[in-house]
Protein backbone atom coordinates (compact mmCIF):
# COMPACT_ATOMS: atom_id res chain seq x y z
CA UNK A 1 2.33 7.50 17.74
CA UNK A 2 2.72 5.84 21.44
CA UNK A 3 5.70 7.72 21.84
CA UNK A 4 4.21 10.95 21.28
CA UNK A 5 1.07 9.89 23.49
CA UNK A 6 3.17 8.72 26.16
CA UNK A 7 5.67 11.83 26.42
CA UNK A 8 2.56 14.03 26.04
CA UNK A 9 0.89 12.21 29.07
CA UNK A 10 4.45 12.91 31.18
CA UNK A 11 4.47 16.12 30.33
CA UNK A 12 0.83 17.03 31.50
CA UNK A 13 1.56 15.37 34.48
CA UNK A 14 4.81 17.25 35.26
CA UNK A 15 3.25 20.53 34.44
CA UNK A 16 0.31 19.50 37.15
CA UNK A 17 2.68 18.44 39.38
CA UNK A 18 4.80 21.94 39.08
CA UNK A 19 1.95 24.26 38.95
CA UNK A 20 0.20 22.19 42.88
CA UNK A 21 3.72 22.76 44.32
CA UNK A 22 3.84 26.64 43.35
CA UNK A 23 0.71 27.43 44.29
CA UNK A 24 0.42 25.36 47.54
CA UNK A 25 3.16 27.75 48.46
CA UNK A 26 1.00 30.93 48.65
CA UNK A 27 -0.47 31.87 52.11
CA UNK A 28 -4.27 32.08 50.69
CA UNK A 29 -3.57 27.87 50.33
CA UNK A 30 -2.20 27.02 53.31
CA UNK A 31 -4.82 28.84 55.24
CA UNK A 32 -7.35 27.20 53.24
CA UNK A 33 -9.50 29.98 52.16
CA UNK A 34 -10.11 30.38 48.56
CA UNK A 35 -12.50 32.17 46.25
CA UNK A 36 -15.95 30.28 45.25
CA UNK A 37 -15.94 33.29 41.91
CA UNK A 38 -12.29 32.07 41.17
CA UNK A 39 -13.12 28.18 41.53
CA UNK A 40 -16.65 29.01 39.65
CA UNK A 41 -14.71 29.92 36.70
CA UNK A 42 -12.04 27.55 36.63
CA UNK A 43 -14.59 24.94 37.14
CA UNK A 44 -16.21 26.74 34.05
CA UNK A 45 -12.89 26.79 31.83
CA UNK A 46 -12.14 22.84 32.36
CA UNK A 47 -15.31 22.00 31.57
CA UNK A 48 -15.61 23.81 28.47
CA UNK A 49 -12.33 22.69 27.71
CA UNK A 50 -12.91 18.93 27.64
CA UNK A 51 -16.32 19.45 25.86
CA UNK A 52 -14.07 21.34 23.30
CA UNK A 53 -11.38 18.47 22.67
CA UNK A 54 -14.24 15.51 23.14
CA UNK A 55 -15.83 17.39 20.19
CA UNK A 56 -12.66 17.49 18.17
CA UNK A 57 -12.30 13.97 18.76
CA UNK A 58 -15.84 13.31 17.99
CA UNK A 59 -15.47 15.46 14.59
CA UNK A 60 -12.22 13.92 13.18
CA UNK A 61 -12.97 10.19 13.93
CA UNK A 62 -16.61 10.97 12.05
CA UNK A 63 -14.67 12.99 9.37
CA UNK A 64 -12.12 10.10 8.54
CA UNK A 65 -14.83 7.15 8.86
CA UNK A 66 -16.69 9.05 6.09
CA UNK A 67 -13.58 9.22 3.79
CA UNK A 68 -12.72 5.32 4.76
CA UNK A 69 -16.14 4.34 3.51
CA UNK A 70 -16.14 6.89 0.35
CA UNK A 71 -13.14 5.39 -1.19
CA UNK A 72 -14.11 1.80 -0.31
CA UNK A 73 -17.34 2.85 -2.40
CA UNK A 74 -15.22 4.50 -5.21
CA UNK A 75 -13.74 0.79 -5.05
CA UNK A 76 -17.31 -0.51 -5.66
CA UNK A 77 -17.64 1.81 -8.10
CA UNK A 78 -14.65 0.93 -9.96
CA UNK A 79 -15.41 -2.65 -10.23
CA UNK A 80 -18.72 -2.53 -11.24
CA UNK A 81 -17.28 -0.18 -14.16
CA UNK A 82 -15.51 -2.40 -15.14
CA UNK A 83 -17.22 -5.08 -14.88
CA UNK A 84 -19.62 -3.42 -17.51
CA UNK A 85 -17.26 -2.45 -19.82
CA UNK A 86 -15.73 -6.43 -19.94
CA UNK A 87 -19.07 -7.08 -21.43
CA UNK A 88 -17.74 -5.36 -24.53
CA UNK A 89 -14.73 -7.20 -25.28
CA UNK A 90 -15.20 -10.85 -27.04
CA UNK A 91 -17.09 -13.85 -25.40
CA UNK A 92 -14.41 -16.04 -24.13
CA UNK A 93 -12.31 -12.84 -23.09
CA UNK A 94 -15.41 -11.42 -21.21
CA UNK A 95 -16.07 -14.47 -19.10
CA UNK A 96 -12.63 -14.75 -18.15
CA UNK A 97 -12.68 -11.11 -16.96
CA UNK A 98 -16.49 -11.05 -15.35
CA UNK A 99 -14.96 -14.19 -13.49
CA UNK A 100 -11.64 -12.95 -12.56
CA UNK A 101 -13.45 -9.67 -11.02
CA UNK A 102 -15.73 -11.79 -9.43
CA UNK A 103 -13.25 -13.49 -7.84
CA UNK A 104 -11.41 -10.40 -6.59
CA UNK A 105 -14.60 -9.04 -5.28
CA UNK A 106 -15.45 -12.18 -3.22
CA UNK A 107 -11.83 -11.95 -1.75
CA UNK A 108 -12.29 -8.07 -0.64
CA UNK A 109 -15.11 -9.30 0.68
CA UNK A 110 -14.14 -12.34 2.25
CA UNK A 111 -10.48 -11.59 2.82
CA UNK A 112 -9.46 -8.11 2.84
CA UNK A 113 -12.13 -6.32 5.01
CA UNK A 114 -11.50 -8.92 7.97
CA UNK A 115 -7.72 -8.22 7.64
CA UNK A 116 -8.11 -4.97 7.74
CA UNK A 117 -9.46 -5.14 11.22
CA UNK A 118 -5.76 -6.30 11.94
CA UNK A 119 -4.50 -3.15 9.85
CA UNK A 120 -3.55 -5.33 6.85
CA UNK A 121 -5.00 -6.50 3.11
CA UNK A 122 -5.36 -9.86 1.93
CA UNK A 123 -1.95 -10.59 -0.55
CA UNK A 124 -4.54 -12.87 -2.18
CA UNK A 125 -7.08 -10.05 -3.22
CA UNK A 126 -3.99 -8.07 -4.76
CA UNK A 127 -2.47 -10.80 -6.42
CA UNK A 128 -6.08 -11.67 -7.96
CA UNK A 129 -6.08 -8.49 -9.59
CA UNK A 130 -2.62 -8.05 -11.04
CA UNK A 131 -3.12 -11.05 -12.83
CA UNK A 132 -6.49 -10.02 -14.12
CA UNK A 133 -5.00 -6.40 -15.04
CA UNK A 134 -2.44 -8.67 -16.67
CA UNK A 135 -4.90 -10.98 -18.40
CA UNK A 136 -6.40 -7.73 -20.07
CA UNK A 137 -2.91 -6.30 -20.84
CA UNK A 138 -2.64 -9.69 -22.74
CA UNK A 139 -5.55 -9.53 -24.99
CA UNK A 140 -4.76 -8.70 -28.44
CA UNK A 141 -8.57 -7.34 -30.35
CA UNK A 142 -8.18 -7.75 -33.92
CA UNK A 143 -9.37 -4.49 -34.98
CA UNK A 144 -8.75 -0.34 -33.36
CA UNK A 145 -12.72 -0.71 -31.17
CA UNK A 146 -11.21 -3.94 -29.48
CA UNK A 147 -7.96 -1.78 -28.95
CA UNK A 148 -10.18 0.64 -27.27
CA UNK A 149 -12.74 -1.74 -25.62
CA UNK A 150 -9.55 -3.69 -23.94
CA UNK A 151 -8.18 0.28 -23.08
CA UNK A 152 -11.16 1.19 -21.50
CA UNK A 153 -10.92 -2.35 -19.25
CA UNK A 154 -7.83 -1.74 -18.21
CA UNK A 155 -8.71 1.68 -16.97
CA UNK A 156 -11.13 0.67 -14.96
CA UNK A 157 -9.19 -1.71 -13.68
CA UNK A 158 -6.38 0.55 -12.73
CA UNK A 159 -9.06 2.97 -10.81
CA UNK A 160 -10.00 -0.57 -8.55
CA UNK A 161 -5.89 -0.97 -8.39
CA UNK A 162 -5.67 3.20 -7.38
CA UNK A 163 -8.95 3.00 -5.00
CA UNK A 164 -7.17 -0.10 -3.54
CA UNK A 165 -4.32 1.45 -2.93
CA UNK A 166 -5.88 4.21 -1.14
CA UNK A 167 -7.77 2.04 1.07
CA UNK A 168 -4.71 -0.11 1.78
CA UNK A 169 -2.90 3.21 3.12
CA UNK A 170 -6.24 3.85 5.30
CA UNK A 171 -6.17 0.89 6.99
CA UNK A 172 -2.20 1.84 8.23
């Protein structure tokens, strides 16, 4: 990304540099006269130009800090899901869940969003939840609804592992 900034800065500068030497060369420069209608609309042409590009900028930095924040709410979203549907599987294996997403959520929170400042994620906040999603994968429900109640868990807890993902890429 420097690289391409850098040689694109070189080149602009070369290209400036070429065009002042070819047309300080032309007898209507070194006299000094020029055209106030030709300057008027170069003038006119640069200026619309930069608001052009500024508005580009503008546009795509708005357009990708909207995404940013709509998958860290998906994320929300996710957890709170899933935190829901934990309070369908048995007592002891409900708390343990609840507490375990809890947990994760605090170290987003705490962990993950300040580290991503620094274009990174918090190995604590991921290894939180693969040991919750493998907590769940270790339930065994003694009948086909706790199959399904401990499916529908998981699920929701591979959405928070897929919106995580997603957010992890953002941040690089």
């Amino acid at each position: 990304m420097v690289f391409w900034a850098t040689f694109s800065l070189v080149v602009g500068i070369l290209v400036a540099v070429a065009a002042s030497l070819l047309l300080g060369r032309t007898e209507r420069a070194s006299s000094g006269a020029y055209n106030p209608q030709a300057l008027s609309v170069i003038g006119s042409a640069l200026l619309s130009s930069f608001i052009l590009v500024t508005a580009f900028l503008i546009a795509g930095t708005w357009s990708t800090y909207n995404t940013d924040r709509q998958h860290t709410y998906d994320e929300a979203r996710s957890a709170t899901t899933a935190y829901w549907l934990a309070g369908k599987l048995p007592a002891a294996d409900r708390d343990r869940v609840r507490t375990e997403l809890t947990t994760y959520t605090r170290q987003v929170i705490s962990k993950d969003w300040p580290a991503m400042g620094g274009h990174q994620t918090s190995d604590e906040a991921s290894a939180t939840l693969d040991s919750l999603r493998a907590d769940v994968a270790a339930i065994r429900p003694a009948d086909a609804a706790g199959v399904k109640k401990r499916a529908d868990v998981a699920a929701a807890l591979a959405d928070i592992a897929s919106n995580r993902l997603v957010r992890a890429a953002a941040v690089h």
